[in-house]
PDB file of N, CA and C in Angstrom:
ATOM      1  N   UNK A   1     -21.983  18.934  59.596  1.00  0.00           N
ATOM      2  CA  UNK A   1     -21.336  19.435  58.404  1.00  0.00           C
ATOM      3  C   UNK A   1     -19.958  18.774  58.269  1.00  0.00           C
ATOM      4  N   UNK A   2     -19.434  18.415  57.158  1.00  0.00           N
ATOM      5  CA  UNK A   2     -18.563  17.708  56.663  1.00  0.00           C
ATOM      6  C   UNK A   2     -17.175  18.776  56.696  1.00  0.00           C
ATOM      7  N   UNK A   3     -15.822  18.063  57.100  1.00  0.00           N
ATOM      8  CA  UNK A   3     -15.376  19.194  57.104  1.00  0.00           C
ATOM      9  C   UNK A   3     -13.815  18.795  56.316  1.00  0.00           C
ATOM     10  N   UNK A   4     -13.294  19.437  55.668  1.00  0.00           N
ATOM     11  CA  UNK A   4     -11.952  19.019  54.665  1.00  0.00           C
ATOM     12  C   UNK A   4     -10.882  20.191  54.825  1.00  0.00           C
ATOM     13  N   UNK A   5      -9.435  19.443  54.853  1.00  0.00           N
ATOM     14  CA  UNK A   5      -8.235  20.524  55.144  1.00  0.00           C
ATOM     15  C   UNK A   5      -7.998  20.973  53.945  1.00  0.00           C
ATOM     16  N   UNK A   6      -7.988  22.280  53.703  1.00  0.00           N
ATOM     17  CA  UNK A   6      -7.548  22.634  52.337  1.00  0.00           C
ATOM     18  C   UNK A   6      -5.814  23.196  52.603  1.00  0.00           C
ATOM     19  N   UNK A   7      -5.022  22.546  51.899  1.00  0.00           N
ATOM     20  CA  UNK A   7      -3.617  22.866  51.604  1.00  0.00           C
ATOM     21  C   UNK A   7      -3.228  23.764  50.751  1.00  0.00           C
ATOM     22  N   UNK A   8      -2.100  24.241  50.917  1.00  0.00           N
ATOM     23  CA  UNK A   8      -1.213  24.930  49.902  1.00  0.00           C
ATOM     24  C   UNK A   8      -1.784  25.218  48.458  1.00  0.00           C
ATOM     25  N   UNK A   9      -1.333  23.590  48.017  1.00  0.00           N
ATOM     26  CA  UNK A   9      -2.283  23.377  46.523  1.00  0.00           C
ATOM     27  C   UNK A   9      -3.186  23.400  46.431  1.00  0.00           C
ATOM     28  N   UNK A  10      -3.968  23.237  47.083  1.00  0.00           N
ATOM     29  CA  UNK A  10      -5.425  23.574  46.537  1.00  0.00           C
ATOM     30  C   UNK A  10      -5.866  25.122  46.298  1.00  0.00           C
ATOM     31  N   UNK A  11      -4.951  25.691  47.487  1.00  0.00           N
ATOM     32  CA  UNK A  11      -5.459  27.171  47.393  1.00  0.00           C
ATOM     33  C   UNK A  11      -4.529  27.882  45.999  1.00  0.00           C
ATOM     34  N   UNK A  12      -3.512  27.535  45.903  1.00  0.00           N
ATOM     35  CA  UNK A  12      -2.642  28.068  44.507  1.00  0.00           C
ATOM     36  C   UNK A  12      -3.456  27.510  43.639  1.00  0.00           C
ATOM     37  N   UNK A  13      -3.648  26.800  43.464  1.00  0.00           N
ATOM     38  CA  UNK A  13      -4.931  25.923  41.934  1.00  0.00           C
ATOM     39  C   UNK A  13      -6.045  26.734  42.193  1.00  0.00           C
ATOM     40  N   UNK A  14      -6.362  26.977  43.151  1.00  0.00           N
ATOM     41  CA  UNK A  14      -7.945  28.090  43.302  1.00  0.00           C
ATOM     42  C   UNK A  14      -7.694  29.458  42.709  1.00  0.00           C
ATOM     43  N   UNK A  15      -7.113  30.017  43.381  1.00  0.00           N
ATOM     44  CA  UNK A  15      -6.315  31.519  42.703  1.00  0.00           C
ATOM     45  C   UNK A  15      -5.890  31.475  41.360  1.00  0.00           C
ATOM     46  N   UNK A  16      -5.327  31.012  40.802  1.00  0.00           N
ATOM     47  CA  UNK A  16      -4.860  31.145  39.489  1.00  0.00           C
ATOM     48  C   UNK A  16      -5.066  30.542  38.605  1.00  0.00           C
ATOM     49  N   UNK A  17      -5.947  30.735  37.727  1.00  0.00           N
ATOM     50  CA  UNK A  17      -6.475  30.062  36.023  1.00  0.00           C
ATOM     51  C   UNK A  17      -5.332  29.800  35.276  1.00  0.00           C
ATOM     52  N   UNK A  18      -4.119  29.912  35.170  1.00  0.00           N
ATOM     53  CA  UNK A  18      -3.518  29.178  34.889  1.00  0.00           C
ATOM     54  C   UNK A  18      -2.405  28.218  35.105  1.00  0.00           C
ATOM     55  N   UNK A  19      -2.816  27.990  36.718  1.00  0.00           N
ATOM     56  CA  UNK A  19      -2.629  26.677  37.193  1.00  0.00           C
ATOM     57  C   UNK A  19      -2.872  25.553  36.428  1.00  0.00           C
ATOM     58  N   UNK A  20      -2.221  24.525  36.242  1.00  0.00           N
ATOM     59  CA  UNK A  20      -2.600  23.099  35.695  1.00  0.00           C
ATOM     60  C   UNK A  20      -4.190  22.415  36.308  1.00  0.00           C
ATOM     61  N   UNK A  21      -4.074  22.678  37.727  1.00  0.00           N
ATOM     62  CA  UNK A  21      -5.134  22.196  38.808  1.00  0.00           C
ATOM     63  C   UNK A  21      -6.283  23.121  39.239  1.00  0.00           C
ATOM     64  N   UNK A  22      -6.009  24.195  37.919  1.00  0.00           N
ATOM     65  CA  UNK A  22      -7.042  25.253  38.461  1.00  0.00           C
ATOM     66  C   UNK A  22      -8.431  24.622  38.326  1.00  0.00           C
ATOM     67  N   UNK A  23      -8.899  24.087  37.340  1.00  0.00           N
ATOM     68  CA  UNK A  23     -10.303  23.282  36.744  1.00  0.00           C
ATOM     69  C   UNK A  23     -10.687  22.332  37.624  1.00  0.00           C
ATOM     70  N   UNK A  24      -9.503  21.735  37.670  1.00  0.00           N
ATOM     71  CA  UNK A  24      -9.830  20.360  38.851  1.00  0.00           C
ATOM     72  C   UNK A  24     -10.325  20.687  40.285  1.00  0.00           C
ATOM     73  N   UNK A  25      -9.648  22.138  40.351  1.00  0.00           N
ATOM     74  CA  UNK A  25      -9.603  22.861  42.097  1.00  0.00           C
ATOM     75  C   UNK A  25     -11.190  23.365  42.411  1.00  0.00           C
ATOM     76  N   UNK A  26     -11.536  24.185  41.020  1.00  0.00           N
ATOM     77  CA  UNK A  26     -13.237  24.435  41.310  1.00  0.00           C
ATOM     78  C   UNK A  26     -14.096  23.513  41.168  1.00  0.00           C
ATOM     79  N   UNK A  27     -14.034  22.341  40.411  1.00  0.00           N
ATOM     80  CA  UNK A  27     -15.041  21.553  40.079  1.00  0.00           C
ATOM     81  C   UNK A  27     -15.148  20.806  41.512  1.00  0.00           C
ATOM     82  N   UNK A  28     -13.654  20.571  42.028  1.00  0.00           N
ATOM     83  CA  UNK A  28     -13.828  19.683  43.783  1.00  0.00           C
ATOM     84  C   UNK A  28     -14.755  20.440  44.440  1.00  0.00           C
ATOM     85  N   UNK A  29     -14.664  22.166  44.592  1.00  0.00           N
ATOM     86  CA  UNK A  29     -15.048  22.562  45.634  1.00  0.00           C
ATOM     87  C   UNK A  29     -16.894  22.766  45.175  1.00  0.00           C
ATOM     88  N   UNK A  30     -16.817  22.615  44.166  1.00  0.00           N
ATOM     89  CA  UNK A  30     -18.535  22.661  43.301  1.00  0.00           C
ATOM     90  C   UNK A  30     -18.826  21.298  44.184  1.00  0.00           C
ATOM     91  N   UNK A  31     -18.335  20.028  43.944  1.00  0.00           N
ATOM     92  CA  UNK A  31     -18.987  18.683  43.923  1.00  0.00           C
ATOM     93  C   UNK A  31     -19.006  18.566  45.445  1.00  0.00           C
ATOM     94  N   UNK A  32     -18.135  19.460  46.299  1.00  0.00           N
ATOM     95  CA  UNK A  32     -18.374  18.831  47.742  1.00  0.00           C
ATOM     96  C   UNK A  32     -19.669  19.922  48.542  1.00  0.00           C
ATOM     97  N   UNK A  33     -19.939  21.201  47.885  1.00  0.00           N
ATOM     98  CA  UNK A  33     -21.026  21.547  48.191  1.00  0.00           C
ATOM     99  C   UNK A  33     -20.724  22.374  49.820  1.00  0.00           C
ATOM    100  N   UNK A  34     -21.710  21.778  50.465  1.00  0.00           N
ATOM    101  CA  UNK A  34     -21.821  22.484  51.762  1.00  0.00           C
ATOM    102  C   UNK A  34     -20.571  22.008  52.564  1.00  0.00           C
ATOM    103  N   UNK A  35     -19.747  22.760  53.086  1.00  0.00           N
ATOM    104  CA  UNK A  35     -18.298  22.045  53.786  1.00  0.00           C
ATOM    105  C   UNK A  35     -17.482  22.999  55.077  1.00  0.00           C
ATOM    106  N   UNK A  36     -17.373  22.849  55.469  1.00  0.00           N
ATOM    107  CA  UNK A  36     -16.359  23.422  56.187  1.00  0.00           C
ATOM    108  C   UNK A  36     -14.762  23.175  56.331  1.00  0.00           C
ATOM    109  N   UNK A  37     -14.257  24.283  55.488  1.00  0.00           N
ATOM    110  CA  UNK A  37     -12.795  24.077  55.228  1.00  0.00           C
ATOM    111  C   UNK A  37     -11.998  23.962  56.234  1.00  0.00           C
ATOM    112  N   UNK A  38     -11.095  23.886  56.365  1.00  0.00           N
ATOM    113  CA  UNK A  38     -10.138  23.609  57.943  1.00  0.00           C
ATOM    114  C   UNK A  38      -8.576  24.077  56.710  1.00  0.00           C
ATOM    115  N   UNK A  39      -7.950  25.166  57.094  1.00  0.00           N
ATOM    116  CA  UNK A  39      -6.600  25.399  56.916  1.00  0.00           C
ATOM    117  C   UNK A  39      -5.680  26.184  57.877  1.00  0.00           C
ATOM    118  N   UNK A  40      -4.485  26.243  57.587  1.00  0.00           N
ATOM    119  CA  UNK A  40      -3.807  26.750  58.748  1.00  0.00           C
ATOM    120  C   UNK A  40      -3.287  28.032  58.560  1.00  0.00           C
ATOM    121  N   UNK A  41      -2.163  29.111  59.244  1.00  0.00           N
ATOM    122  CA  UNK A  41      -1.611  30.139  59.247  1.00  0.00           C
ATOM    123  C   UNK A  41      -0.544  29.352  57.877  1.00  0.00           C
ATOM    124  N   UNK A  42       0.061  28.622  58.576  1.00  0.00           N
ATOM    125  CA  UNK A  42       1.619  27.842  57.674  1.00  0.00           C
ATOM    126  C   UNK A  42       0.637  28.134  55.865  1.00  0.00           C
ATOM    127  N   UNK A  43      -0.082  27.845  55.856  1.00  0.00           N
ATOM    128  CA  UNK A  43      -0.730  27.553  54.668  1.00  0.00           C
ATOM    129  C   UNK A  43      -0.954  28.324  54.017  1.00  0.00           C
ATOM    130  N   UNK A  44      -1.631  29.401  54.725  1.00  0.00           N
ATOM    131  CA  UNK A  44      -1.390  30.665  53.991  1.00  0.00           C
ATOM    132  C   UNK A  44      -0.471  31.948  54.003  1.00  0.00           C
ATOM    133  N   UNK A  45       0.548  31.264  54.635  1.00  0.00           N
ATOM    134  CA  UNK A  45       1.839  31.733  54.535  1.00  0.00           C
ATOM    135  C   UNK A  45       2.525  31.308  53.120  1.00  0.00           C
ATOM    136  N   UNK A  46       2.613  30.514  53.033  1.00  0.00           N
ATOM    137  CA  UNK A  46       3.033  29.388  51.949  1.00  0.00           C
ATOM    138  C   UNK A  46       2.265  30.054  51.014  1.00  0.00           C
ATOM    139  N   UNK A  47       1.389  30.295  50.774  1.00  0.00           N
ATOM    140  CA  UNK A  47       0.410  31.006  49.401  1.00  0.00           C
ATOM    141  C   UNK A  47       1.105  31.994  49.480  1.00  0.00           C
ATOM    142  N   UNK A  48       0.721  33.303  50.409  1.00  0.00           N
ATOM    143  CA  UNK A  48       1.663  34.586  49.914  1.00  0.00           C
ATOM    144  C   UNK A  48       2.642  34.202  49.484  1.00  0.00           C
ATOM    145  N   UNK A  49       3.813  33.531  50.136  1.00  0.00           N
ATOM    146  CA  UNK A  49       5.294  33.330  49.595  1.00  0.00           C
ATOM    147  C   UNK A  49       5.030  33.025  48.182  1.00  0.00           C
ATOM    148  N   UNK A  50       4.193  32.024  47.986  1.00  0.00           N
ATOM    149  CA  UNK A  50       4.587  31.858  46.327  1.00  0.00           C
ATOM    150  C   UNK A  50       4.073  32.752  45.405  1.00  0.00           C
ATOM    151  N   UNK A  51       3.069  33.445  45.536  1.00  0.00           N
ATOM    152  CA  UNK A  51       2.842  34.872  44.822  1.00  0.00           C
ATOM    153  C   UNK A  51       3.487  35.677  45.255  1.00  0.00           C
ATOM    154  N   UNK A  52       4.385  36.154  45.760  1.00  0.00           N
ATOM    155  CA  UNK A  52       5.125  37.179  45.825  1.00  0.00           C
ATOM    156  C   UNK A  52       5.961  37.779  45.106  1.00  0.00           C
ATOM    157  N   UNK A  53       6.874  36.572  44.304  1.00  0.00           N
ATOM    158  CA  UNK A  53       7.765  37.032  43.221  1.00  0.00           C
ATOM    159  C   UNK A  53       6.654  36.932  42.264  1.00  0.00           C
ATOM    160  N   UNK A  54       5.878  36.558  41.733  1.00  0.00           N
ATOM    161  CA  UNK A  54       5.558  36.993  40.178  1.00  0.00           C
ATOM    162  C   UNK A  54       4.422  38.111  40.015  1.00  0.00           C
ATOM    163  N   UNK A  55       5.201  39.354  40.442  1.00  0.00           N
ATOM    164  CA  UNK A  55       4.570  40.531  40.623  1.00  0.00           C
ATOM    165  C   UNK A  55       3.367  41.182  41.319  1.00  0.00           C
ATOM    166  N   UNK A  56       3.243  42.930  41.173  1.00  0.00           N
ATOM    167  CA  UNK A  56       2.067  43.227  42.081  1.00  0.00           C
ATOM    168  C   UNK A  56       1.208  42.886  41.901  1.00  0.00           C
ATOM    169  N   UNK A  57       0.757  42.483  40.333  1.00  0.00           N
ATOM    170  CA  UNK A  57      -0.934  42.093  40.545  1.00  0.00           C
ATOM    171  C   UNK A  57      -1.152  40.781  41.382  1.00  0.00           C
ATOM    172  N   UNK A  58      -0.019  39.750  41.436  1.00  0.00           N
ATOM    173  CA  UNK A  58      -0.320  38.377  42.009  1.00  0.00           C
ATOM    174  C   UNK A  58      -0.231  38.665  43.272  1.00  0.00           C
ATOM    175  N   UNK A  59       0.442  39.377  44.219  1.00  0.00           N
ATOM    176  CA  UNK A  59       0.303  40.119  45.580  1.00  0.00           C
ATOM    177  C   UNK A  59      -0.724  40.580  45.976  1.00  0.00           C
ATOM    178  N   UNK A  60      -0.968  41.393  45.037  1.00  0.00           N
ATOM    179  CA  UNK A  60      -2.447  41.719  46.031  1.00  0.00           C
ATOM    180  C   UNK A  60      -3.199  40.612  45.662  1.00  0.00           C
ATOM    181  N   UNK A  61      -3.382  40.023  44.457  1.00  0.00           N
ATOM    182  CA  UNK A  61      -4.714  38.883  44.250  1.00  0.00           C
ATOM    183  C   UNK A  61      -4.276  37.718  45.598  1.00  0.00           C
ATOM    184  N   UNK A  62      -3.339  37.560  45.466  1.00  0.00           N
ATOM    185  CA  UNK A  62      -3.256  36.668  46.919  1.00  0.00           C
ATOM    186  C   UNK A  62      -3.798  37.383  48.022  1.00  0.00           C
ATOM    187  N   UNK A  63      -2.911  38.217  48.153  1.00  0.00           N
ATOM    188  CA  UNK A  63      -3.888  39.206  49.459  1.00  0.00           C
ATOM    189  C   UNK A  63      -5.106  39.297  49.900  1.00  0.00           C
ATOM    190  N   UNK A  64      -5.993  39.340  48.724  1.00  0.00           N
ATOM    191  CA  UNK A  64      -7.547  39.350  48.442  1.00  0.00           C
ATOM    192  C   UNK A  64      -7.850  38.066  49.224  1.00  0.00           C
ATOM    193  N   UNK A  65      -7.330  37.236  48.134  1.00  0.00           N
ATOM    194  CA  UNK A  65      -7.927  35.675  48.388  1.00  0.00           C
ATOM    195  C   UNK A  65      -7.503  35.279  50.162  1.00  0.00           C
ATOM    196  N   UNK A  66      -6.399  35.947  50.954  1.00  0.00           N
ATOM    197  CA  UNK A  66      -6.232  35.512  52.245  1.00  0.00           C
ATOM    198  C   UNK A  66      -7.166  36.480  53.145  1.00  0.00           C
ATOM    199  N   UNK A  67      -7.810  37.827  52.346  1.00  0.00           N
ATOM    200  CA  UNK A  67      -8.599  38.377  53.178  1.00  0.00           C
ATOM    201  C   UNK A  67      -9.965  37.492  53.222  1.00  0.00           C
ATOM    202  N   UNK A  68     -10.637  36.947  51.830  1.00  0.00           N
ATOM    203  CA  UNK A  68     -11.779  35.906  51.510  1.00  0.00           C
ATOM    204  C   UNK A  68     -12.005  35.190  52.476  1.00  0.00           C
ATOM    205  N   UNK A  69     -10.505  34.250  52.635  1.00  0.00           N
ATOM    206  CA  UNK A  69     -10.577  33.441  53.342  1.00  0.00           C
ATOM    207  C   UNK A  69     -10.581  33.553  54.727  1.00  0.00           C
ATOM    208  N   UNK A  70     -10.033  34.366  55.118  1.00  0.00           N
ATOM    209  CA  UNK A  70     -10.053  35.471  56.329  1.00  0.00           C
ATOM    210  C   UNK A  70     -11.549  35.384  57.364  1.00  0.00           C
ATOM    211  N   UNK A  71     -12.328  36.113  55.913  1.00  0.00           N
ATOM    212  CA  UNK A  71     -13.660  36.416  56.693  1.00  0.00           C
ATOM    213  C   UNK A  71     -14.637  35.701  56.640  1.00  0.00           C
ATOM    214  N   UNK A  72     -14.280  34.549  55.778  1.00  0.00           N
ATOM    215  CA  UNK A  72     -15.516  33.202  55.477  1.00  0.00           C
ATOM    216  C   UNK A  72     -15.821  32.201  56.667  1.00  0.00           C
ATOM    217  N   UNK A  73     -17.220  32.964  57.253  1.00  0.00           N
ATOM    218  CA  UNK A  73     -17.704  31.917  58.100  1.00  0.00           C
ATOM    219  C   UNK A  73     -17.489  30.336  57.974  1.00  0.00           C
ATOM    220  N   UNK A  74     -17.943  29.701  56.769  1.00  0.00           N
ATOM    221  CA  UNK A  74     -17.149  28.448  56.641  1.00  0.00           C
ATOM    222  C   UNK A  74     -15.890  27.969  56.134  1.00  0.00           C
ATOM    223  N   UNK A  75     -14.469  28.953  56.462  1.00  0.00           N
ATOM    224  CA  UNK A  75     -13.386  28.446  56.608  1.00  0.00           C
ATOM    225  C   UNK A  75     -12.810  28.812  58.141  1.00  0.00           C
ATOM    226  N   UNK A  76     -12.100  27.502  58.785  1.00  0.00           N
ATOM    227  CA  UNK A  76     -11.071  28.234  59.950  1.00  0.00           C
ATOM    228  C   UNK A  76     -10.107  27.619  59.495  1.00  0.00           C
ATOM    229  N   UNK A  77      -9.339  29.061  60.273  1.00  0.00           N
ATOM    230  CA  UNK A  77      -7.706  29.129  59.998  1.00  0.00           C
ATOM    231  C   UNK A  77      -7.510  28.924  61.475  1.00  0.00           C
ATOM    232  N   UNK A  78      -6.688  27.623  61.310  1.00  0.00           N
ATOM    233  CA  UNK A  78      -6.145  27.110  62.514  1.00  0.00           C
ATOM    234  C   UNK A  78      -4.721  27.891  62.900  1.00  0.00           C
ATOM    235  N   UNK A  79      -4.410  28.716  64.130  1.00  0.00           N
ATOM    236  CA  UNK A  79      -3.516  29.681  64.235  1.00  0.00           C
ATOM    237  C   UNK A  79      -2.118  29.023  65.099  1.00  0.00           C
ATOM    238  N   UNK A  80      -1.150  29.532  64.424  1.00  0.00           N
ATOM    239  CA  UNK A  80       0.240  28.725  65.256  1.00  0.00           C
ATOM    240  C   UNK A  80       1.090  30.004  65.870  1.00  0.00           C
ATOM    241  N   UNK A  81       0.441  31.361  65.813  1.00  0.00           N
ATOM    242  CA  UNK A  81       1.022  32.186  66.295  1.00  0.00           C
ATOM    243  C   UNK A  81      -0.055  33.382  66.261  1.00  0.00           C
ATOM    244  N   UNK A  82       0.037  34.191  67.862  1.00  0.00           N
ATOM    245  CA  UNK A  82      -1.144  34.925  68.305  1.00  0.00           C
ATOM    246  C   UNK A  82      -1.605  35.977  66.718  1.00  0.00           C
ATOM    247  N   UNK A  83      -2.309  35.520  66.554  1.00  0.00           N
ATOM    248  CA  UNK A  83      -3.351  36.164  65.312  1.00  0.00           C
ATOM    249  C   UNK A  83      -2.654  37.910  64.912  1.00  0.00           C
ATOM    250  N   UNK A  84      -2.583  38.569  65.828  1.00  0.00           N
ATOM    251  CA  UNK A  84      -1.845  40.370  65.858  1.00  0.00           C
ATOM    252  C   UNK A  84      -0.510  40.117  65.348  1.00  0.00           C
ATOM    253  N   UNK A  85       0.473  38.886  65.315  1.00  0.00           N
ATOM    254  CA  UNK A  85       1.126  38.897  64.965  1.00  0.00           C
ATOM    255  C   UNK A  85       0.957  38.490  63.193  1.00  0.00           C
ATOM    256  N   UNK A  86       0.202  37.562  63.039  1.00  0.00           N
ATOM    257  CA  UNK A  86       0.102  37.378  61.678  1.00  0.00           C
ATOM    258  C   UNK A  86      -0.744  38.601  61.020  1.00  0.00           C
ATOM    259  N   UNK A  87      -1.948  39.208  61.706  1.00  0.00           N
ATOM    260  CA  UNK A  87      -1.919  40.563  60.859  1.00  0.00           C
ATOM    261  C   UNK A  87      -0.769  41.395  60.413  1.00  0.00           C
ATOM    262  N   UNK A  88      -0.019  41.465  61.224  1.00  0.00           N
ATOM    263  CA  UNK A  88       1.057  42.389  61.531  1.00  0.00           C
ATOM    264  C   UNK A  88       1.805  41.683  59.945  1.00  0.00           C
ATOM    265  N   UNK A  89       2.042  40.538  59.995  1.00  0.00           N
ATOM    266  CA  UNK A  89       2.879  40.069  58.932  1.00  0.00           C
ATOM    267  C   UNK A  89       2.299  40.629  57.549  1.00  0.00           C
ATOM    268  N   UNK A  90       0.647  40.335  57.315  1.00  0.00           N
ATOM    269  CA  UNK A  90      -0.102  40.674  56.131  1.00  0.00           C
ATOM    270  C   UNK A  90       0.043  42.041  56.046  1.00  0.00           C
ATOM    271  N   UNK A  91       0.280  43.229  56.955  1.00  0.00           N
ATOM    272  CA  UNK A  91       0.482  44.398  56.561  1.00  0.00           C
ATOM    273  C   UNK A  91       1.889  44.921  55.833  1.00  0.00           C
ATOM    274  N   UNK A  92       2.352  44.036  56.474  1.00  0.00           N
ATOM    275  CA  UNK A  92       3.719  44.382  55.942  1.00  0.00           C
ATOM    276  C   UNK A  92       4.292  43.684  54.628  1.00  0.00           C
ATOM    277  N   UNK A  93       3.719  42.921  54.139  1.00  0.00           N
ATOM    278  CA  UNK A  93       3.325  41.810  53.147  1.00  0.00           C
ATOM    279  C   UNK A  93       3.113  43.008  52.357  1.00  0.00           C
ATOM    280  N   UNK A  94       1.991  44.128  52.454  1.00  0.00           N
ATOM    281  CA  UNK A  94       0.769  44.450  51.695  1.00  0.00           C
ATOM    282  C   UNK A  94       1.871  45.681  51.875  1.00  0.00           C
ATOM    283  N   UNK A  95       2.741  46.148  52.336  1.00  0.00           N
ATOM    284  CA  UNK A  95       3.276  47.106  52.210  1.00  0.00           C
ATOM    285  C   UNK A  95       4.743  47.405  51.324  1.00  0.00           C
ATOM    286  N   UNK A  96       4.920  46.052  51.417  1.00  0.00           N
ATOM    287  CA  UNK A  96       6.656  45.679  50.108  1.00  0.00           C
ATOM    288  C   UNK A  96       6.446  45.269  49.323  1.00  0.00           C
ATOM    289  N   UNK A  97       5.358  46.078  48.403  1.00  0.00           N
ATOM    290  CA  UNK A  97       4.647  45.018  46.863  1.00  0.00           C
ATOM    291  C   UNK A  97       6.138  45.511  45.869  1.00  0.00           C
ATOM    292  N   UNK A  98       7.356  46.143  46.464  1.00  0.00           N
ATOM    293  CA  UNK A  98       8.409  45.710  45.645  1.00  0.00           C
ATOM    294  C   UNK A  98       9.572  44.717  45.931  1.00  0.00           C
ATOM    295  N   UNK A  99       9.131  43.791  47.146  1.00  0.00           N
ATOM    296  CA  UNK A  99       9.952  42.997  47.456  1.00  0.00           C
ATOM    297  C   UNK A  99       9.706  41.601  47.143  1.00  0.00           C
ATOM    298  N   UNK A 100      10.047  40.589  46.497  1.00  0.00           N
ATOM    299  CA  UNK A 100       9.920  39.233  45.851  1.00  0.00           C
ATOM    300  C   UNK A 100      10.478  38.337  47.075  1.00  0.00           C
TER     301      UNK A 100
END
């Protein structure tokens, strides 16, 4: 199985339809088919951060999309810090939906 790093941008262009790269972001992941994604903690750190300021609904929809990605047999999240700690971060993430 073929396997591709998905970044930052790709995942902000995935999440949000009105991204510039949103069209471009599904049609890639249509045309490459069967894959195994490869992304990191940093990465989806970097996603929450940038949904964070433009309100609760984009918080939790990020949230969602890092739980998706979370539990998808064909993505790994390559980890740069013991995993309990980055839960620990997403709870608390999921708990200051008034902090930007």
């Amino acid at each position: 199985m073929r396997e591709v790093f998905a970044d930052t941008f790709y995942w902000i262009a995935l999440t949000d339809p009105g991204d510039p790269w949103h069209s471009r972001a599904r049609s890639t992941s249509q045309v490459l088919g069967q894959i195994r994604i490869v992304t990191t903690e940093p990465v989806l750190i970097e996603l929450l951060n940038y949904f964070s300021g433009r309100g609760a609904y984009w918080r939790r929809r990020a949230l969602e999309i890092v739980d998706i990605i979370d539990q998808s047999p064909q993505i790994e999240i390559v980890l740069h810090q013991p995993y309990t700690e980055f839960q620990q971060g997403r709870a608390l993430y999921a708990a200051r939906a008034d902090k930007s």
